[in-house]
N, C-alpha and C. Protein backbone atom coordinates (compact mmCIF):
# COMPACT_ATOMS: atom_id res chain seq x y z
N UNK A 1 13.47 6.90 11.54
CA UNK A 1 12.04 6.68 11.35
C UNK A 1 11.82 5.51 10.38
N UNK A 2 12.23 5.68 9.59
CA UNK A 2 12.00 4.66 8.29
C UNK A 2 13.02 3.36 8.34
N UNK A 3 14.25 3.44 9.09
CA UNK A 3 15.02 2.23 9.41
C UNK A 3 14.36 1.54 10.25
N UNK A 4 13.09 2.01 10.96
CA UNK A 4 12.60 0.58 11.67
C UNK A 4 11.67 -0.15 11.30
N UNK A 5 10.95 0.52 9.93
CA UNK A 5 10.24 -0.38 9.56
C UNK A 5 10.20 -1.41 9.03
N UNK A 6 9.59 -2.88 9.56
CA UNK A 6 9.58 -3.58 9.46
C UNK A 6 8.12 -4.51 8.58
N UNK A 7 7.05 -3.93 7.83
CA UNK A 7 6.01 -4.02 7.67
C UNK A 7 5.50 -2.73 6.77
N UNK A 8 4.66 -2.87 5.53
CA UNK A 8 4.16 -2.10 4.84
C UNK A 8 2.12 -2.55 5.10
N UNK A 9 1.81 -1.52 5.29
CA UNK A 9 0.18 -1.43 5.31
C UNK A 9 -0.47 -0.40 4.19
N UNK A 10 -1.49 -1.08 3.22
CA UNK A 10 -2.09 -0.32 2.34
C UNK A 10 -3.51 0.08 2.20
N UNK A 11 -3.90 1.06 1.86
CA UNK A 11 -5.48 1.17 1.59
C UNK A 11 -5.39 0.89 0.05
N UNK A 12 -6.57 0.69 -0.46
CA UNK A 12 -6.19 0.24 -1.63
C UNK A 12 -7.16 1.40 -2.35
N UNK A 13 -8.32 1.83 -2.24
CA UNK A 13 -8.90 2.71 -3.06
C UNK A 13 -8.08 4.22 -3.25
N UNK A 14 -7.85 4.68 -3.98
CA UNK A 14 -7.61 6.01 -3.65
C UNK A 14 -5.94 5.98 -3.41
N UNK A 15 -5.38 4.62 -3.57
CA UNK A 15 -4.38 4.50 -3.63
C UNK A 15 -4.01 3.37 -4.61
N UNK A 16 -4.44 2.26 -4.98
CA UNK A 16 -3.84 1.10 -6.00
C UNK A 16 -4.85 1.70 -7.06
N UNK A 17 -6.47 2.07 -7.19
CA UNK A 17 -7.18 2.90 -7.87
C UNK A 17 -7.53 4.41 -7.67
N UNK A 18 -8.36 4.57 -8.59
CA UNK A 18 -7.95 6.19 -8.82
C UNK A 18 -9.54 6.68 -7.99
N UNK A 19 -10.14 6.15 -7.20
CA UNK A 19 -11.32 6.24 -6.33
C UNK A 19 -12.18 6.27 -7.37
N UNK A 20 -12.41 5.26 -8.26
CA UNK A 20 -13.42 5.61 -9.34
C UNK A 20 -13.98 4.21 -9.40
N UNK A 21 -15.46 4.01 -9.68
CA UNK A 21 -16.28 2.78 -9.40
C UNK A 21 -17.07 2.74 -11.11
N UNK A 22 -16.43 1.64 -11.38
CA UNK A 22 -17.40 1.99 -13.22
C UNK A 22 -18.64 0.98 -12.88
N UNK A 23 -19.72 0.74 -12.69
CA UNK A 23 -21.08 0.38 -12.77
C UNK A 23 -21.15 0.04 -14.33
N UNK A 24 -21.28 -1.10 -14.93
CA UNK A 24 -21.66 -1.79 -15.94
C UNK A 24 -23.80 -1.47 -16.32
N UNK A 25 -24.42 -2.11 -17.04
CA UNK A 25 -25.72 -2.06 -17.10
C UNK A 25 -26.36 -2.94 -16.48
N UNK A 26 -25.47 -3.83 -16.17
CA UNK A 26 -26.07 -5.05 -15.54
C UNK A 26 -25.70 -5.12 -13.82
N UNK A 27 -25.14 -4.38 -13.51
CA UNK A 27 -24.64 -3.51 -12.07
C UNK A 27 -23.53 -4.21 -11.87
N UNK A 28 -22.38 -4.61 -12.66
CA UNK A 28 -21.42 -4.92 -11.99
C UNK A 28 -20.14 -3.81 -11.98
N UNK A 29 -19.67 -4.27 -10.87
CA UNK A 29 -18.42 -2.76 -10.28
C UNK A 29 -17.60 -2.79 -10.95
N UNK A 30 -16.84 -2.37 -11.39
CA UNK A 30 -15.42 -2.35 -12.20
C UNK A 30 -14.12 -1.36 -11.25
N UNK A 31 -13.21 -2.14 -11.34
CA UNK A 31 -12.28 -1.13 -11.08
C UNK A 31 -10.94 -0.76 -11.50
N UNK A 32 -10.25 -0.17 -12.03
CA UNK A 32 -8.55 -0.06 -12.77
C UNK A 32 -7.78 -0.08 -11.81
N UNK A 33 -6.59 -0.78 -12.42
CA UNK A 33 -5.50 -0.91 -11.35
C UNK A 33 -4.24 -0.37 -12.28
N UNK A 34 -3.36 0.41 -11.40
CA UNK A 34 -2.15 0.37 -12.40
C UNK A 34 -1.27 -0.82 -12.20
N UNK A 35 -0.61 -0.82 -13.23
CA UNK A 35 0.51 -2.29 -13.53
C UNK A 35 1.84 -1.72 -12.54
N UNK A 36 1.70 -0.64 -12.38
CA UNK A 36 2.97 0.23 -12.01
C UNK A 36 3.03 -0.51 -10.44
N UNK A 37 2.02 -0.53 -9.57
CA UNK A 37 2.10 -0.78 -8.54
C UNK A 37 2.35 -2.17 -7.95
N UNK A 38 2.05 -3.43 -9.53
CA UNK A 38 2.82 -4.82 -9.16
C UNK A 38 4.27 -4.44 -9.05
N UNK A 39 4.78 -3.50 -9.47
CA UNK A 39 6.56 -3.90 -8.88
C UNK A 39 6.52 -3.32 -7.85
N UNK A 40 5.39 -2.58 -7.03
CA UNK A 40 6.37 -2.13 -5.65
C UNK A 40 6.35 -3.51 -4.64
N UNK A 41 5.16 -4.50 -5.23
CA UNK A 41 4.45 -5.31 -4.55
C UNK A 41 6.02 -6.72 -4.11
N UNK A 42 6.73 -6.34 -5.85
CA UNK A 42 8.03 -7.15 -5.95
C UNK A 42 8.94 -6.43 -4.81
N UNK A 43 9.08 -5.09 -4.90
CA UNK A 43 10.19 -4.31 -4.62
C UNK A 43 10.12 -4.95 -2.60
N UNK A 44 9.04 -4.61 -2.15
CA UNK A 44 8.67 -5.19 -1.01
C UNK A 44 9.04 -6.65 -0.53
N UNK A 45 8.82 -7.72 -1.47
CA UNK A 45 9.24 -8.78 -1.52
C UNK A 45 11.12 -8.61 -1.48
N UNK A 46 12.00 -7.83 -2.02
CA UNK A 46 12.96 -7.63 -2.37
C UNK A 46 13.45 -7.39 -1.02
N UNK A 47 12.65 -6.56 -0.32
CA UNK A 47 13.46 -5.75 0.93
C UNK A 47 12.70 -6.69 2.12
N UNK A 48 12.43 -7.65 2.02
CA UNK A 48 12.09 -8.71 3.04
C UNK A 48 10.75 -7.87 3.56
N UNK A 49 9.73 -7.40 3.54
CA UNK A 49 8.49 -6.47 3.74
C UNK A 49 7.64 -7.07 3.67
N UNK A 50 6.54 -7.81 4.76
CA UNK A 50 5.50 -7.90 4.32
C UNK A 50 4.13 -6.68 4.35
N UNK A 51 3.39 -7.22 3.51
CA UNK A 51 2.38 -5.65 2.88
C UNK A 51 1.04 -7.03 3.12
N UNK A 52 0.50 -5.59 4.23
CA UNK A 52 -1.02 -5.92 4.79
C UNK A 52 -1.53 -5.03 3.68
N UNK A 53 -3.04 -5.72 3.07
CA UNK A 53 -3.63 -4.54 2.62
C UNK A 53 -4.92 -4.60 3.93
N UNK A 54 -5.37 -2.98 3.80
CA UNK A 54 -6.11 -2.85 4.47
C UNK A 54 -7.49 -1.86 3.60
N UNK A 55 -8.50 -2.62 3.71
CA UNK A 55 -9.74 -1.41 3.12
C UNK A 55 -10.98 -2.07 3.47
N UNK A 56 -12.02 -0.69 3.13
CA UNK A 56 -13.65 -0.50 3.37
C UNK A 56 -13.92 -1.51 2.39
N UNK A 57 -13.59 -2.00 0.91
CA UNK A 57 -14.14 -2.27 0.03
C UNK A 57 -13.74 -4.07 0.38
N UNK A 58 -14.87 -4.93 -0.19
CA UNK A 58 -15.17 -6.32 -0.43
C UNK A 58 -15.62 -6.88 -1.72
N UNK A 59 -14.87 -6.95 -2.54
CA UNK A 59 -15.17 -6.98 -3.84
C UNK A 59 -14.46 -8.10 -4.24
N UNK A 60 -15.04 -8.64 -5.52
CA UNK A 60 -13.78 -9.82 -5.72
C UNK A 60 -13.17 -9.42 -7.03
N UNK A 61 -12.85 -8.04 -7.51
CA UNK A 61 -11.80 -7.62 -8.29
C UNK A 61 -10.81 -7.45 -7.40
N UNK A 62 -10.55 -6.94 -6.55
CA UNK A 62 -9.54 -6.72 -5.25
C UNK A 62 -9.19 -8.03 -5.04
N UNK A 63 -9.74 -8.61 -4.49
CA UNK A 63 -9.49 -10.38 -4.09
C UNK A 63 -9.01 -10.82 -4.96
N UNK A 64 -9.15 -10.92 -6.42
CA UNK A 64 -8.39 -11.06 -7.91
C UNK A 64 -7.17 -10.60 -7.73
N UNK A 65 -7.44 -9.34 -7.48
CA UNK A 65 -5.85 -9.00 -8.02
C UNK A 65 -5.03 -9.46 -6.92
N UNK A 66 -5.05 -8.67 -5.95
CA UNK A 66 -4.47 -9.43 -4.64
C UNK A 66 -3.55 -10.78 -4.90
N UNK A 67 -4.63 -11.61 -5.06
CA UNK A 67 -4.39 -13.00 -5.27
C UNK A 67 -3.19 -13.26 -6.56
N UNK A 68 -3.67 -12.62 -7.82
CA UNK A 68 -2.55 -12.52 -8.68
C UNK A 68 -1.39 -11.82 -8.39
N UNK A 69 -0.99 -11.25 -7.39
CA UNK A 69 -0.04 -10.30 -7.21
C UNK A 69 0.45 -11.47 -5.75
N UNK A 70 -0.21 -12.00 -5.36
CA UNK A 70 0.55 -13.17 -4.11
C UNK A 70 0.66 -12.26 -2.57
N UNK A 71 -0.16 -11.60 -2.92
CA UNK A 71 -0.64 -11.01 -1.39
C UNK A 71 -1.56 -11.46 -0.24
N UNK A 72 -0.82 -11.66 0.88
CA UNK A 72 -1.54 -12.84 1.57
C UNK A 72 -2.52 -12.79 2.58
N UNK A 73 -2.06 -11.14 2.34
CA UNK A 73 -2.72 -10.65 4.20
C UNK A 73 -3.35 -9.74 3.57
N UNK A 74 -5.09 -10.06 3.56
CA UNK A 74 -5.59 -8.89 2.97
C UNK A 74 -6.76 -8.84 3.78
N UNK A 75 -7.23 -8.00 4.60
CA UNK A 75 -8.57 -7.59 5.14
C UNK A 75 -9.31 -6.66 4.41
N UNK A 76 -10.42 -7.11 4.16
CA UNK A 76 -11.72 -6.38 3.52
C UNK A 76 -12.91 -5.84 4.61
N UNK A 77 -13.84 -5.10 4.16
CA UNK A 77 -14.69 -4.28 4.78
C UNK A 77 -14.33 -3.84 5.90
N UNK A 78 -13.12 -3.01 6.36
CA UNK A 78 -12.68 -2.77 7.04
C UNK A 78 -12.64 -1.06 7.27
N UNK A 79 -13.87 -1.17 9.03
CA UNK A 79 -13.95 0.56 9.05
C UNK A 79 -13.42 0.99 9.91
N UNK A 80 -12.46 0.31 10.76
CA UNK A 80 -11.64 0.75 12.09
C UNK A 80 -10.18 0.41 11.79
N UNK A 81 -9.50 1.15 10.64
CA UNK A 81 -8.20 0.62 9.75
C UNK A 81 -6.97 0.71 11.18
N UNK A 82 -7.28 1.51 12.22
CA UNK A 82 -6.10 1.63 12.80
C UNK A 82 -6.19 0.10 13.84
N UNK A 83 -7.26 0.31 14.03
CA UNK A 83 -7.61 -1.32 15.33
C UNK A 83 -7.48 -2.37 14.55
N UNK A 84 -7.84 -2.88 13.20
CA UNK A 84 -7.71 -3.82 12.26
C UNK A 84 -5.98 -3.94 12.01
N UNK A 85 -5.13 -3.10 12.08
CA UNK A 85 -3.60 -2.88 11.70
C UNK A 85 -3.33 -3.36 13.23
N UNK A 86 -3.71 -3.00 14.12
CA UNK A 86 -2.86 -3.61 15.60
C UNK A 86 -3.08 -4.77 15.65
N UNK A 87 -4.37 -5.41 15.32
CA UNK A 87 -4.51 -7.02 15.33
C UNK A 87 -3.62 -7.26 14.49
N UNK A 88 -3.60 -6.95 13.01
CA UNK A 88 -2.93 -7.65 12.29
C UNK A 88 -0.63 -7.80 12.64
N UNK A 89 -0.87 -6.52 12.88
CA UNK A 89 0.48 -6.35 13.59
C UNK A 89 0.98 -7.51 14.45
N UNK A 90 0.03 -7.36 15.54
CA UNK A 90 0.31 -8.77 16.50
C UNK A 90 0.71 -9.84 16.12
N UNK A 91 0.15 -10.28 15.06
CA UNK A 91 0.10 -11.36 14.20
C UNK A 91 1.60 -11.68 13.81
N UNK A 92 2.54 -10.78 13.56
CA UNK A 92 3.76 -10.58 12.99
C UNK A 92 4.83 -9.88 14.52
N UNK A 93 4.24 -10.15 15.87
CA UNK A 93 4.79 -9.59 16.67
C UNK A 93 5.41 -8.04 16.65
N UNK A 94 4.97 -6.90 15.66
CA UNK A 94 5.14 -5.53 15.46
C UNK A 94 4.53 -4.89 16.15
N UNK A 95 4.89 -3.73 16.10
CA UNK A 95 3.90 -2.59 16.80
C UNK A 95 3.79 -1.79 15.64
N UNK A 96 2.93 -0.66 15.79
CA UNK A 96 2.52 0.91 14.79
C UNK A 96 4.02 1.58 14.69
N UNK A 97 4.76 1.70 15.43
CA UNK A 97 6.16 2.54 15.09
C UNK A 97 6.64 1.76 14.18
N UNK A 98 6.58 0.28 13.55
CA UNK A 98 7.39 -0.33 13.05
C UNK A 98 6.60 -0.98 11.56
N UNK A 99 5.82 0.06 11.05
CA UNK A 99 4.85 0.06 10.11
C UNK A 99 4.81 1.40 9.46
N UNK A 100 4.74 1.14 8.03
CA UNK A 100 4.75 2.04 6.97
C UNK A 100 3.10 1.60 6.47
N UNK A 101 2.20 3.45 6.68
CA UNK A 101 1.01 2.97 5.68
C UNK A 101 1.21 4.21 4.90
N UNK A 102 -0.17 3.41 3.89
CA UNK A 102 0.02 4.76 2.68
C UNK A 102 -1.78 4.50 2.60
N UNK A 103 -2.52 5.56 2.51
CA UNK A 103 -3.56 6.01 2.50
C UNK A 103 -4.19 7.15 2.00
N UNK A 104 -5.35 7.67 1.53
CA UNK A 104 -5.64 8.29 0.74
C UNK A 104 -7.02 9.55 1.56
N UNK A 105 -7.56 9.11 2.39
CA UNK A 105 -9.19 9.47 2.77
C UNK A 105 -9.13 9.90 4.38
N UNK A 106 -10.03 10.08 4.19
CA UNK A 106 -10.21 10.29 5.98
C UNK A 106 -10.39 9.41 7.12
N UNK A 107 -10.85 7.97 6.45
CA UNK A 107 -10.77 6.98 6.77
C UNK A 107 -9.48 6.22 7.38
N UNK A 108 -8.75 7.10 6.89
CA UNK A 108 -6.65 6.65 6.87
C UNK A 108 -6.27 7.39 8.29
N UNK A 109 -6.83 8.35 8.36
CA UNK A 109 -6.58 9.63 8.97
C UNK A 109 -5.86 8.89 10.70
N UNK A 110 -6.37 8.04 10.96
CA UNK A 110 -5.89 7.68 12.19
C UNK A 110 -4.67 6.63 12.05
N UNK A 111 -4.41 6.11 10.69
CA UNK A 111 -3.69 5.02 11.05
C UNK A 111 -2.32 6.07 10.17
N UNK A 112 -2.37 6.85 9.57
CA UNK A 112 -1.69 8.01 8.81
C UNK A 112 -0.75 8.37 10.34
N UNK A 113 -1.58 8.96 10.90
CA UNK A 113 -0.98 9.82 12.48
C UNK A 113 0.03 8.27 13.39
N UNK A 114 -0.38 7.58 12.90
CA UNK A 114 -0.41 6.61 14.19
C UNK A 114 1.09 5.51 13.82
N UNK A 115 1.25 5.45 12.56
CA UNK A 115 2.38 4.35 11.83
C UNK A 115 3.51 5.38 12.47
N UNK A 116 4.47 4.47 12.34
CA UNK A 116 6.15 5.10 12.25
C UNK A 116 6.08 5.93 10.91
N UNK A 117 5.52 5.83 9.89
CA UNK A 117 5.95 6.28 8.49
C UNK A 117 4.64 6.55 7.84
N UNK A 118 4.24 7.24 7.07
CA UNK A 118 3.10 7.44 6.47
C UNK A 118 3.10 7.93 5.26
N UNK A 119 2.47 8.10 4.05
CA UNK A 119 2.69 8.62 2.82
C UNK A 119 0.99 8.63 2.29
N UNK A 120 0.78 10.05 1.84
CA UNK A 120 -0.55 9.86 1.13
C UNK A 120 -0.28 10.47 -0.50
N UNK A 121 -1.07 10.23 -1.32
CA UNK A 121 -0.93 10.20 -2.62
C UNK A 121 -1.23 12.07 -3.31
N UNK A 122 -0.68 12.30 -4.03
CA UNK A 122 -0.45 13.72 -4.52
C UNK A 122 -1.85 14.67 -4.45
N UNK A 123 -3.29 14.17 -4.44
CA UNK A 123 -4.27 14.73 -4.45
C UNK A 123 -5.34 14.14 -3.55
N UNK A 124 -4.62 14.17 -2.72
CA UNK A 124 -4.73 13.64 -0.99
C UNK A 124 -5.50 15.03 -0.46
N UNK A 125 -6.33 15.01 0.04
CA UNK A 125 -7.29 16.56 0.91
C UNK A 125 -5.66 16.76 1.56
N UNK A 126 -5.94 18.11 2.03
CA UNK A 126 -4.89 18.74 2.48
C UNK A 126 -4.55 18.47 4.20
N UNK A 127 -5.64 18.44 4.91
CA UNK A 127 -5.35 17.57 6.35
C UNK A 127 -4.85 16.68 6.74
N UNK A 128 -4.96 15.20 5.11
CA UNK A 128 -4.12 13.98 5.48
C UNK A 128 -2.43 14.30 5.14
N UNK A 129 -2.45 15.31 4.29
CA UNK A 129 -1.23 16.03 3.58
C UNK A 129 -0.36 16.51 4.64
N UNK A 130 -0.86 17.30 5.71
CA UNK A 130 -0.40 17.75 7.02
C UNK A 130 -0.22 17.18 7.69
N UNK A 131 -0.90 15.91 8.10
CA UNK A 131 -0.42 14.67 8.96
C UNK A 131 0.43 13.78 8.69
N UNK A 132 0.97 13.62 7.39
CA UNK A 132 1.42 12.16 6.40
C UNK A 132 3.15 13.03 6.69
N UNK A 133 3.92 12.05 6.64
CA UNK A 133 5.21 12.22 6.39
C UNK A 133 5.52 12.42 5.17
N UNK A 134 4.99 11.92 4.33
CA UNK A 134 5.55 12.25 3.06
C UNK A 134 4.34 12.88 2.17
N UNK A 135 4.11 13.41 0.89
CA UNK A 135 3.11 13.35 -0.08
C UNK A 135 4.02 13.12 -1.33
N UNK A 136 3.45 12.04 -1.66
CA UNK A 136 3.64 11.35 -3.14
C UNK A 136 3.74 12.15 -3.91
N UNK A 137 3.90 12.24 -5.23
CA UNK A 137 4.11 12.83 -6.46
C UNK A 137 3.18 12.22 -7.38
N UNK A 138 2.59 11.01 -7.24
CA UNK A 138 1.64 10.56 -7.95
C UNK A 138 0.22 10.75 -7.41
N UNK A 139 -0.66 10.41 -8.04
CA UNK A 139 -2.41 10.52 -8.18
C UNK A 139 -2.73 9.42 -7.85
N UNK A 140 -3.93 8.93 -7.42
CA UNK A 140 -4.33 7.91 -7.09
C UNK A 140 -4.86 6.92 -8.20
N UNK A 141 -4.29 5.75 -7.81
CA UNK A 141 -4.72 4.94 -9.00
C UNK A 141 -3.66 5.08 -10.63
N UNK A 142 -2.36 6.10 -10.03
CA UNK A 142 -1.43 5.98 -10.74
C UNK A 142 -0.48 5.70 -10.68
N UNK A 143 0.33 4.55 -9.84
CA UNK A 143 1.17 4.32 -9.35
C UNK A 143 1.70 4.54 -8.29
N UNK A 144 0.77 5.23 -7.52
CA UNK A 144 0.98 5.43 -5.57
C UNK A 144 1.24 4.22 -4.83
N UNK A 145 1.23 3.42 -4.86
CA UNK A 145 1.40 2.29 -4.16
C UNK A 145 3.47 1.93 -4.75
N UNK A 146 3.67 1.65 -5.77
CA UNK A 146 5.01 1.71 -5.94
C UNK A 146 5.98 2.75 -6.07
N UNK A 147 5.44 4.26 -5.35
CA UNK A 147 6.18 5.32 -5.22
C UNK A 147 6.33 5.27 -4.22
N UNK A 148 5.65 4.45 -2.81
CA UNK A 148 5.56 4.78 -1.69
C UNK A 148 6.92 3.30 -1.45
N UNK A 149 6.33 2.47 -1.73
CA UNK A 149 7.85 1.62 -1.83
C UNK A 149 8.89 1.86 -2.11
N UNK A 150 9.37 2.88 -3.43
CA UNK A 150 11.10 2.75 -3.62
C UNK A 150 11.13 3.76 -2.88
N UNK A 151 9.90 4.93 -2.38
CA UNK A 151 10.63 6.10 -1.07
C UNK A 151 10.93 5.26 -0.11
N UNK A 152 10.50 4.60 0.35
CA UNK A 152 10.72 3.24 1.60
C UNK A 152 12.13 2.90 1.48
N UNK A 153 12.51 2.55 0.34
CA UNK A 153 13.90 2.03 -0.56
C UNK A 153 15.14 3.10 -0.27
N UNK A 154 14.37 4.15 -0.97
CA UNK A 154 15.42 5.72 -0.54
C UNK A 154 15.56 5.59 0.56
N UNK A 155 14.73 6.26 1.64
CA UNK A 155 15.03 6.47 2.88
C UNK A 155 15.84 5.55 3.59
N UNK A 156 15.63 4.01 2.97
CA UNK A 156 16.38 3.08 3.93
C UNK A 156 18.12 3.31 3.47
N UNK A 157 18.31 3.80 2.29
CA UNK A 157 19.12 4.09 1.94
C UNK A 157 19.82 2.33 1.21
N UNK A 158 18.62 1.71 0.72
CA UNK A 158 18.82 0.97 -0.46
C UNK A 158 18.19 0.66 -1.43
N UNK A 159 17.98 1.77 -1.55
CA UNK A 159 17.06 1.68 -3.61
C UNK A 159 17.71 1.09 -4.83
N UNK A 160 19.61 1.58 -4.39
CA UNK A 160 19.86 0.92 -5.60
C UNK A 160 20.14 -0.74 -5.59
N UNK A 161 20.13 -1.15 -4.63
CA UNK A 161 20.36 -2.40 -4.39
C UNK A 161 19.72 -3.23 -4.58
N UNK A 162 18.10 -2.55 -4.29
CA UNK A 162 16.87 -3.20 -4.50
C UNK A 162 16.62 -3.31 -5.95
N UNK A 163 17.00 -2.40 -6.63
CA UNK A 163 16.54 -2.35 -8.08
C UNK A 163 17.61 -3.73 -8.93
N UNK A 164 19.16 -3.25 -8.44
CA UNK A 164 19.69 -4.64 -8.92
C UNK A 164 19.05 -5.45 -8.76
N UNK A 165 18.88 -5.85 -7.49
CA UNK A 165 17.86 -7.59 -7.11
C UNK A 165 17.49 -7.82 -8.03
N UNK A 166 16.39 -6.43 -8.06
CA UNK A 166 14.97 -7.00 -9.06
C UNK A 166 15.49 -7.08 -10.63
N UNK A 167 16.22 -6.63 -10.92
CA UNK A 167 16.68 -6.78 -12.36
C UNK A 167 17.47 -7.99 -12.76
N UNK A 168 18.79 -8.17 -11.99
CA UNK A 168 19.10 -9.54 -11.67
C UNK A 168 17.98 -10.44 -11.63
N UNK A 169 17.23 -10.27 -10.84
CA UNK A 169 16.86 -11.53 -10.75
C UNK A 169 14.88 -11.93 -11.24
N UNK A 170 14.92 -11.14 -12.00
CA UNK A 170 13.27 -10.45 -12.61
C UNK A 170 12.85 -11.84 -13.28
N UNK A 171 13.62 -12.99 -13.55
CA UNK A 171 13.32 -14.31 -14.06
C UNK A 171 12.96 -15.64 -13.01
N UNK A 172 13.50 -14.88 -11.75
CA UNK A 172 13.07 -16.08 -10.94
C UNK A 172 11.29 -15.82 -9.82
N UNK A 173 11.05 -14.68 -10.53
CA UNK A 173 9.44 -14.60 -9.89
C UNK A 173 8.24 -15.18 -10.73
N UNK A 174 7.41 -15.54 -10.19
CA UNK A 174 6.36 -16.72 -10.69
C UNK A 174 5.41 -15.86 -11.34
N UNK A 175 5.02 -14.64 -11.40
CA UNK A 175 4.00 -13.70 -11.50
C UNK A 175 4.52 -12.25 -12.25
């Protein structure tokens, strides 16, 4: 299952954040990110992976970070995540068996069922929990996004190899 993937797909609310929207006085959105989840972003880079993000939200804190993290393929306002992932797939000549997503909502719920691999985050409703191949150990917005990578790592049955890379070689990344 997990040796064919070739491609990582993400939701980002509820998974890079903790589904929480801070509203300022002057109405601007705020949102937290953990730091934890720039190394899965490396770890991916490590194992030759490219990582679609995929989400409802259009914001330009997302577009920020994204951008600081060197993520290239990112679709926003996005409410048909499984039809938005086959276009983008195409793009990279893949199919859904050959794709890892990680998702959080009900919104996921089809592209969860539908990937080769799936993972939702520790306080995930219990239906996506039943559908998902894996459930995380982390919370959303706490490092779910780079737990779902080194399981990617495990299963391929090179985590430790990946971690050398990245330690070896933690001086030659730009970011």
């Amino acid at each position: 299952m997990v040796d064919d993937i070739r491609i990582v797909l993400s939701d980002v609310d509820g998974v890079w954040t903790d589904r929480k929207i801070y509203i300022g006085e002057d109405g601007c959105h705020f949102r937290a990110y953990s730091t934890e989840d720039s190394i899965g972003v490396v770890l991916l880079k490590i194992m030759q992976l490219p990582l679609v993000i995929l989400t409802g939200e259009d914001n330009n804190s997302l577009k920020n970070r994204m951008e600081r993290l060197k993520v290239a393929h990112i679709y926003t306002g996005v409410r048909n995540k499984l039809y938005i992932a086959e276009q983008a797939l195409k793009k990279f000549d893949l199919t859904l068996s050959q794709a890892a997503f990680v998702g959080d909502d009900l919104n996921d719920l089809p592209l969860i069922r539908a990937a080769g691999f799936s993972a939702v985050p520790a306080n995930a409703m219990q239906l996506l929990k039943e559908d998902a191949a894996l459930t995380l150990t982390k919370t959303s917005g706490n490092g779910v996004f780079r737990e779902f990578c080194e399981e990617i790592a495990r299963k391929k049955g090179i985590f430790n190899q990946v971690i050398d890379e990245y330690t070896r070689n933690i001086t030659k990344f730009t970011y």
